[in-house]
C-alpha atoms as a PDB file:
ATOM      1  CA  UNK A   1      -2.291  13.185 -11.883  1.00  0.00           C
ATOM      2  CA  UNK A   2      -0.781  11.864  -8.708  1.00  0.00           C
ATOM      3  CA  UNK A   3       2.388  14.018  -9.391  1.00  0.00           C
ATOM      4  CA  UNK A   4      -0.231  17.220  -9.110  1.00  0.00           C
ATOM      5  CA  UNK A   5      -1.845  16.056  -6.260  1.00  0.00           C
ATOM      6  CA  UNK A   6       1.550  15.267  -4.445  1.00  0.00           C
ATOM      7  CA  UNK A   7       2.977  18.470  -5.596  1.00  0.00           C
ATOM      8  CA  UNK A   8      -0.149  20.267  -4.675  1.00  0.00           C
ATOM      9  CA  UNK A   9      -0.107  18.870  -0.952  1.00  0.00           C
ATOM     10  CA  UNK A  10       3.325  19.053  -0.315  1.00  0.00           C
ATOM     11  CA  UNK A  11       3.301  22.675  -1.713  1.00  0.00           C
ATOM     12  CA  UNK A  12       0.330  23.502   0.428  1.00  0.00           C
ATOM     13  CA  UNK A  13       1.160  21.988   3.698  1.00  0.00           C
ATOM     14  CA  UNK A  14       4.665  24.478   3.450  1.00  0.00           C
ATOM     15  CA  UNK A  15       2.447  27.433   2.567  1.00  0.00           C
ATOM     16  CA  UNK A  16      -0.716  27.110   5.358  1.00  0.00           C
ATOM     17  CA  UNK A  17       1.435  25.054   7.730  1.00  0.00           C
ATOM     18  CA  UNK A  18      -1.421  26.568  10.440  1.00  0.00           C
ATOM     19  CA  UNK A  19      -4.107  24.791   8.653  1.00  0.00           C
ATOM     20  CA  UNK A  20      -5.120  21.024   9.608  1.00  0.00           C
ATOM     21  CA  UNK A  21      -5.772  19.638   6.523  1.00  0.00           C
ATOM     22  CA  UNK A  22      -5.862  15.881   8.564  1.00  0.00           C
ATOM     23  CA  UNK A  23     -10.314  16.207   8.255  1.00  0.00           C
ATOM     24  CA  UNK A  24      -9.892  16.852   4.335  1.00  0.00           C
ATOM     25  CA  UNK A  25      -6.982  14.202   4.507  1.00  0.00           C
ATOM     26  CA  UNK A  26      -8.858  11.515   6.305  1.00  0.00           C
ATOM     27  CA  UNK A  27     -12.686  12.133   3.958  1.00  0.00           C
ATOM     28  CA  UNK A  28     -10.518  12.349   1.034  1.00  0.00           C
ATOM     29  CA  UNK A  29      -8.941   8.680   1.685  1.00  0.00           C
ATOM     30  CA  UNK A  30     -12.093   7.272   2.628  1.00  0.00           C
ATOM     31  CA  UNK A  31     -13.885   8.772  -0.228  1.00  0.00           C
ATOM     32  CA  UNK A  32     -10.698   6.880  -2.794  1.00  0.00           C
ATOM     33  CA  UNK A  33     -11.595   3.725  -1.026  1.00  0.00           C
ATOM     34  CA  UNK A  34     -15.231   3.591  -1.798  1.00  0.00           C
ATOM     35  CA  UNK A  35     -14.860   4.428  -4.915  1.00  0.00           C
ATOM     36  CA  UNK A  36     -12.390   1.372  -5.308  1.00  0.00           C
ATOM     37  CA  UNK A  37     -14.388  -0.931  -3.633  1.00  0.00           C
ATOM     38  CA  UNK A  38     -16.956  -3.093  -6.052  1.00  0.00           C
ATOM     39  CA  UNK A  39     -20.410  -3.003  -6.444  1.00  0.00           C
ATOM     40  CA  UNK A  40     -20.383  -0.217  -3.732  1.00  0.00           C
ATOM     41  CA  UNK A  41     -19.201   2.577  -6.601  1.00  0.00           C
ATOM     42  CA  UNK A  42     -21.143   2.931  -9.448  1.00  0.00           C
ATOM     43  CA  UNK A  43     -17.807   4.768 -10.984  1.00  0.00           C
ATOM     44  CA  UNK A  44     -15.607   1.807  -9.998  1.00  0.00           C
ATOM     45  CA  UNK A  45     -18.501  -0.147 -11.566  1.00  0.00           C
ATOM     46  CA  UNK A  46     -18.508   1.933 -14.826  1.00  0.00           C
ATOM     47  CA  UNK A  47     -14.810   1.518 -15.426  1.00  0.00           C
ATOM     48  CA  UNK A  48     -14.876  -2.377 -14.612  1.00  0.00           C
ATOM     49  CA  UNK A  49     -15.481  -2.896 -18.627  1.00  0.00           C
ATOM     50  CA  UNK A  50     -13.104  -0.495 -20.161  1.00  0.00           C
ATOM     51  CA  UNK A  51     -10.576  -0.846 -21.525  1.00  0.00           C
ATOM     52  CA  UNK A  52      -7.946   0.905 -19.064  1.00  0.00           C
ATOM     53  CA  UNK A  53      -9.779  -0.227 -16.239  1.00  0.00           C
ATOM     54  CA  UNK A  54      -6.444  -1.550 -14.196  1.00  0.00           C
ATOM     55  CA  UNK A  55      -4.251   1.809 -15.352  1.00  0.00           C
ATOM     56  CA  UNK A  56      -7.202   4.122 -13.804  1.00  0.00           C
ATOM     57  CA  UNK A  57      -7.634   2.146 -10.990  1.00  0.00           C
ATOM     58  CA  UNK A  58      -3.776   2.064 -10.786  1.00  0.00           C
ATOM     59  CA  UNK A  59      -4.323   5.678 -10.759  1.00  0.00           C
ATOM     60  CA  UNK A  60      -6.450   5.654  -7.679  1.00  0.00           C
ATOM     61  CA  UNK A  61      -4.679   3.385  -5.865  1.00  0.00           C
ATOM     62  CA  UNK A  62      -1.553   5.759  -6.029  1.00  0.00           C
ATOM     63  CA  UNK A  63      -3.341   8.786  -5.441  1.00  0.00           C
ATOM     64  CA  UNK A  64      -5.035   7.360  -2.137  1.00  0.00           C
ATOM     65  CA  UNK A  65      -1.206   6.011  -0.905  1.00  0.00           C
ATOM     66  CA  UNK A  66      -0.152   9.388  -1.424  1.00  0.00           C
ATOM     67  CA  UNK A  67      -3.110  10.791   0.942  1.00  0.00           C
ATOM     68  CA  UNK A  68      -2.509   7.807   3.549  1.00  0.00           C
ATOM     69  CA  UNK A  69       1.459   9.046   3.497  1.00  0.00           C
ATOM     70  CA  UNK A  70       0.578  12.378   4.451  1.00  0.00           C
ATOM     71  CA  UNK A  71       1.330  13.735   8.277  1.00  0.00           C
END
């Protein structure tokens, strides 16, 4: 997943290099760090007892560097 979302923005930014995507860029971080932040995200909340609670929220936490790397 964080492959296809680097590959997606990477691809993106070379293809609409006229577009600011910093707005989507900055809500799309803050929205990964609510949802990583307990008892403020029910899904954060949800995963807390499964099983592959620390590979999703591995997932997240990848995803959201990825975003914060960005222009």
């Amino acid at each position: 997943m964080v492959l296809i979302v680097k590959n997606f923005m990477s691809g993106f930014s070379k293809t609409n290099f006229l577009i600011d995507i910093n707005p989507l860029k900055d809500l799309a971080v803050k929205s990964l760090e609510k949802v990583l932040t307990p008892n403020l995200s029910e899904l954060n909340d949800s995963w807390l007892d499964e099983e592959f609670y620390f590979e999703w929220k591995s997932n997240i936490e990848q995803i959201l560097k990825r975003f914060q790397n960005i222009g």
